[in-house]
Protein backbone atom coordinates (compact mmCIF):
# COMPACT_ATOMS: atom_id res chain seq x y z
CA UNK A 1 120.74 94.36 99.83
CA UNK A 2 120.96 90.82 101.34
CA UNK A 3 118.05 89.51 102.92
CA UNK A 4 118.65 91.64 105.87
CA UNK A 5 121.02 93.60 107.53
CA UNK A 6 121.42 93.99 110.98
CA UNK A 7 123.15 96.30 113.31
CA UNK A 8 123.90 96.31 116.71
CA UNK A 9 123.58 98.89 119.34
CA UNK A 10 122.18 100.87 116.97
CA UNK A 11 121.39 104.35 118.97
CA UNK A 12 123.06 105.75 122.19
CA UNK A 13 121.74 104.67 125.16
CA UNK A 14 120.66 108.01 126.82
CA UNK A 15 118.79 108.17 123.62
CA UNK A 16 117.67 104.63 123.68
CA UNK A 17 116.38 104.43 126.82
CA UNK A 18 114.36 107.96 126.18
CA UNK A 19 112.66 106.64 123.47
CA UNK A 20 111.63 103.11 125.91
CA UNK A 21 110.41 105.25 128.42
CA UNK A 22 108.10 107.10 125.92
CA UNK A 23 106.75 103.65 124.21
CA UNK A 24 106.25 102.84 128.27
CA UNK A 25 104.06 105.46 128.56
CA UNK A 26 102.00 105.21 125.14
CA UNK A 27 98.06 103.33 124.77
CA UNK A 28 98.19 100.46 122.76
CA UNK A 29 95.31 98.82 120.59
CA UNK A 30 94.77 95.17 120.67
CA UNK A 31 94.96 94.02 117.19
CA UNK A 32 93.39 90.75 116.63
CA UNK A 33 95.09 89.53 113.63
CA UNK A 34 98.60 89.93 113.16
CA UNK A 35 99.41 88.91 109.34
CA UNK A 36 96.10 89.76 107.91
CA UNK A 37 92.26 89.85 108.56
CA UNK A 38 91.27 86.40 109.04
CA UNK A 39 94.88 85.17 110.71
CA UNK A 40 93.74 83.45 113.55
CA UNK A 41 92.16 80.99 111.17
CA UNK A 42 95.57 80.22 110.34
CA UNK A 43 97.36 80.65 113.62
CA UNK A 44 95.26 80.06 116.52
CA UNK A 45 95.54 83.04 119.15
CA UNK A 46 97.14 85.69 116.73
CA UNK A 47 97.05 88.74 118.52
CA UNK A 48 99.09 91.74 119.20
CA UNK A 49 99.24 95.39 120.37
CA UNK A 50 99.84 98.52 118.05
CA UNK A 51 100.54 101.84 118.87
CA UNK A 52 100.29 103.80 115.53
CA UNK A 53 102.86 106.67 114.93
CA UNK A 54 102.52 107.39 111.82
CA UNK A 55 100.01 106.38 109.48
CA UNK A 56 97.68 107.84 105.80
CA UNK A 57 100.27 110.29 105.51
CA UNK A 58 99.41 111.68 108.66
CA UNK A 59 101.06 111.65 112.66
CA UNK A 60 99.15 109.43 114.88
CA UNK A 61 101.15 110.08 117.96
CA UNK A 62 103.67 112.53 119.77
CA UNK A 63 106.42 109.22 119.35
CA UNK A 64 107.07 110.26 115.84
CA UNK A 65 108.52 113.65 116.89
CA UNK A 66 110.78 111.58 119.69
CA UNK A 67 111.84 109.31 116.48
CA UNK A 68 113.41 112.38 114.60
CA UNK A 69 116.81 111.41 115.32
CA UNK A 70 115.97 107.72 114.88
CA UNK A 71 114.72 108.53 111.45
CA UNK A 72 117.78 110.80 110.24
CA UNK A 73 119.66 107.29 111.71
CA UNK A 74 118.24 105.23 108.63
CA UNK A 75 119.08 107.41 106.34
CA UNK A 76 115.20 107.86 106.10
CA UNK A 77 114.23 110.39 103.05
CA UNK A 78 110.36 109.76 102.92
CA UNK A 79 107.96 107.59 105.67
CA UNK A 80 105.52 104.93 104.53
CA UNK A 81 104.13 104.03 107.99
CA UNK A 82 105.56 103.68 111.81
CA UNK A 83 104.28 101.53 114.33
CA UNK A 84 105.10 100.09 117.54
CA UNK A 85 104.50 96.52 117.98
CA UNK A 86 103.88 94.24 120.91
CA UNK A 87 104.01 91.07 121.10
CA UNK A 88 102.75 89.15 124.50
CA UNK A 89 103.91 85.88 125.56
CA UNK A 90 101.31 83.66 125.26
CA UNK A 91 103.17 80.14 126.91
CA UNK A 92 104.49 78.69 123.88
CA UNK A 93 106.04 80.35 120.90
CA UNK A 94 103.66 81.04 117.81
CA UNK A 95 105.07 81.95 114.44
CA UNK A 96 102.49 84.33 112.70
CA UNK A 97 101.61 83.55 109.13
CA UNK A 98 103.91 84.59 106.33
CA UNK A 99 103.01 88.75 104.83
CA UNK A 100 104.25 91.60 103.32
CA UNK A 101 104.54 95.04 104.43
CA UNK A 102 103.14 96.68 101.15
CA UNK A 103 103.06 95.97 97.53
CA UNK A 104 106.13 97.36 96.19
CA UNK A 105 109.66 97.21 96.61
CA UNK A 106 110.70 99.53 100.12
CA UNK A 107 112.89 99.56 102.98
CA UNK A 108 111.76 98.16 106.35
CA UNK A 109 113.31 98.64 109.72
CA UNK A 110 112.49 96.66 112.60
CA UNK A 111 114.20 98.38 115.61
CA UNK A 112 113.94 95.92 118.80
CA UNK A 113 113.24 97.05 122.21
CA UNK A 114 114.13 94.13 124.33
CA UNK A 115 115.82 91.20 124.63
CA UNK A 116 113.98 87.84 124.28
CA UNK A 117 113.66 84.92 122.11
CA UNK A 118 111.10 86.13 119.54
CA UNK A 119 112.12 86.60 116.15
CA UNK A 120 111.64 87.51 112.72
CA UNK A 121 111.61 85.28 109.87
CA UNK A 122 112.67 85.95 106.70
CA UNK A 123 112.32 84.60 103.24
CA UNK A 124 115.20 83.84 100.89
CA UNK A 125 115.33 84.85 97.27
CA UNK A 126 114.14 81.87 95.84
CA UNK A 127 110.89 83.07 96.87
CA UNK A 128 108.17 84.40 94.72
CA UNK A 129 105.01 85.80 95.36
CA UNK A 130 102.68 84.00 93.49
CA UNK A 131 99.38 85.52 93.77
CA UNK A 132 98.42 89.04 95.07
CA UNK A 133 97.24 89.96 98.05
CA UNK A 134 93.97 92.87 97.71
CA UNK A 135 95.23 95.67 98.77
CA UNK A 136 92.78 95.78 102.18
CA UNK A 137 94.71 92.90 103.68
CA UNK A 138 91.52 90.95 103.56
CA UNK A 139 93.45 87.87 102.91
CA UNK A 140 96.48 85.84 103.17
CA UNK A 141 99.21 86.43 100.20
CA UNK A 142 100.14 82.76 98.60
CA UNK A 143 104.10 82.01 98.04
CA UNK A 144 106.43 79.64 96.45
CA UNK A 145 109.49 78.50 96.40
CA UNK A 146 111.71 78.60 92.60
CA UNK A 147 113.49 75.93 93.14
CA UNK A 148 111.48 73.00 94.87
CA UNK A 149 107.86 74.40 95.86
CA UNK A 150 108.77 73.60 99.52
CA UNK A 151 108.60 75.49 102.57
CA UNK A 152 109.45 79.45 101.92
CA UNK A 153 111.16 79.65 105.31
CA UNK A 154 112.78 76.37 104.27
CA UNK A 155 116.94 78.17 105.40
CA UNK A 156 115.07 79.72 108.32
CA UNK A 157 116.76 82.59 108.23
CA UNK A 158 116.10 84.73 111.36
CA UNK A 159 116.44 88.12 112.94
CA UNK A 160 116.61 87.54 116.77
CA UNK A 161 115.08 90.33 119.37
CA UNK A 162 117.54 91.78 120.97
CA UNK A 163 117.51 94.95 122.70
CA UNK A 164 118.59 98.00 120.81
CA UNK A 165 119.29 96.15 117.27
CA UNK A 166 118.18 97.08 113.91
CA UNK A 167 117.42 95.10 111.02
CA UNK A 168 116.62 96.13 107.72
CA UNK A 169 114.92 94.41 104.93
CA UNK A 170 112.77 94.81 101.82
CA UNK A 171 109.09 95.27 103.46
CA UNK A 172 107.67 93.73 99.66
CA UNK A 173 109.36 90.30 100.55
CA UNK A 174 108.10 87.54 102.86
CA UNK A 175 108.81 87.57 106.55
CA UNK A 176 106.80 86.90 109.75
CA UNK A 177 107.04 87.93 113.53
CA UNK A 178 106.50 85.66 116.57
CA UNK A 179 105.52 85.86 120.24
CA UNK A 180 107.98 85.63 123.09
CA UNK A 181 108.54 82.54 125.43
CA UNK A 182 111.03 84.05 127.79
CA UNK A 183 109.85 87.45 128.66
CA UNK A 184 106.22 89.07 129.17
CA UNK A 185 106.30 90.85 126.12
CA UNK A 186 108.62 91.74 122.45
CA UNK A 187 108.34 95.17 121.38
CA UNK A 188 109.61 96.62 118.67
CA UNK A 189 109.35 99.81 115.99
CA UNK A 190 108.70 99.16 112.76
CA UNK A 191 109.69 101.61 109.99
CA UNK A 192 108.64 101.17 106.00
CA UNK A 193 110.29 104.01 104.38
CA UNK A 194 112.30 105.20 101.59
């Protein structure tokens, strides 16, 4: 796979717009740090909103039967974890810190909700992960680069939000989500799967 793949007008819009009016209609828990416990050291206001659909092997929530179709769409044969994210705008853009999904090679699919100038960043393959993260998330994961130690996001290589796209990547690599400037909020799904 490349770094990520991306696909446009993904789902039919009757279908679409049934699964946005669910999400519209779902609590959501204010999550205090976004990357990892102890992020807002690192970023300064890191906050977001989950809504947990599936999670521990279990269904959180009555979106993961409305996803069905959604799932069979990714070719989906066994579910890590789902969750609905939500991103508010906070009156300038922050970039989260750099994470991983889980430990091990998987797919992830980030399925965007709306259209707005958040994005995701991704890492290239000349990253490595240098030193693992526990497995609680207790703190941040440490990267480098293979060929000059620099910046991991150094080709900036970015999934935009856009309403109704999908983008798949390797949840075991580098990325990291950001806050909207132009709209009140970015929500997305995010899928790690098999």
């Amino acid at each position: 796979m490349e770094t990520f793949e991306v696909f446009d007008n993904h789902l039919e819009e009757d279908y679409f717009e049934h699964i946005e009016n669910k999400l519209n209609h779902c609590w959501w828990s204010l999550q205090e740090e976004v990357a990892y416990r102890g992020d807002n050291e690192a970023v300064d206001d890191a906050f977001y909103f989950v809504h947990p659909i599936f999670e521990h092997n279990h269904q959180q929530s009555d979106m993961h039967d409305v996803l069905s179709t959604f799932y069979t769409s990714i070719g989906m044969r066994a579910i890590i974890r789902v969750r609905a994210l939500m991103y508010m705008n906070q009156g300038r853009q922050l970039v989260h810190s750099p994470h991983i999904d889980m430990h091990y090679s998987h797919k992830a699919a980030l399925f965007y909700m709306n259209d707005n100038d958040g994005f995701t960043l991704m890492a290239d393959e000349g990253v490595d992960i240098n030193a693992c993260q526990d497995k609680e998330f207790k703190s941040p994961i440490e990267f480098t680069r293979k060929d000059n130690g620099g910046d991991i996001f150094q080709q900036q290589l970015k999934c935009m939000s856009k309403r109704n796209r999908l983008c798949i990547h390797d949840g075991s690599r580098p990325h990291c989500s950001s806050t909207p400037t132009n709209t009140k909020k970015r929500v997305l799904i995010a899928v790690n799967y098999f």
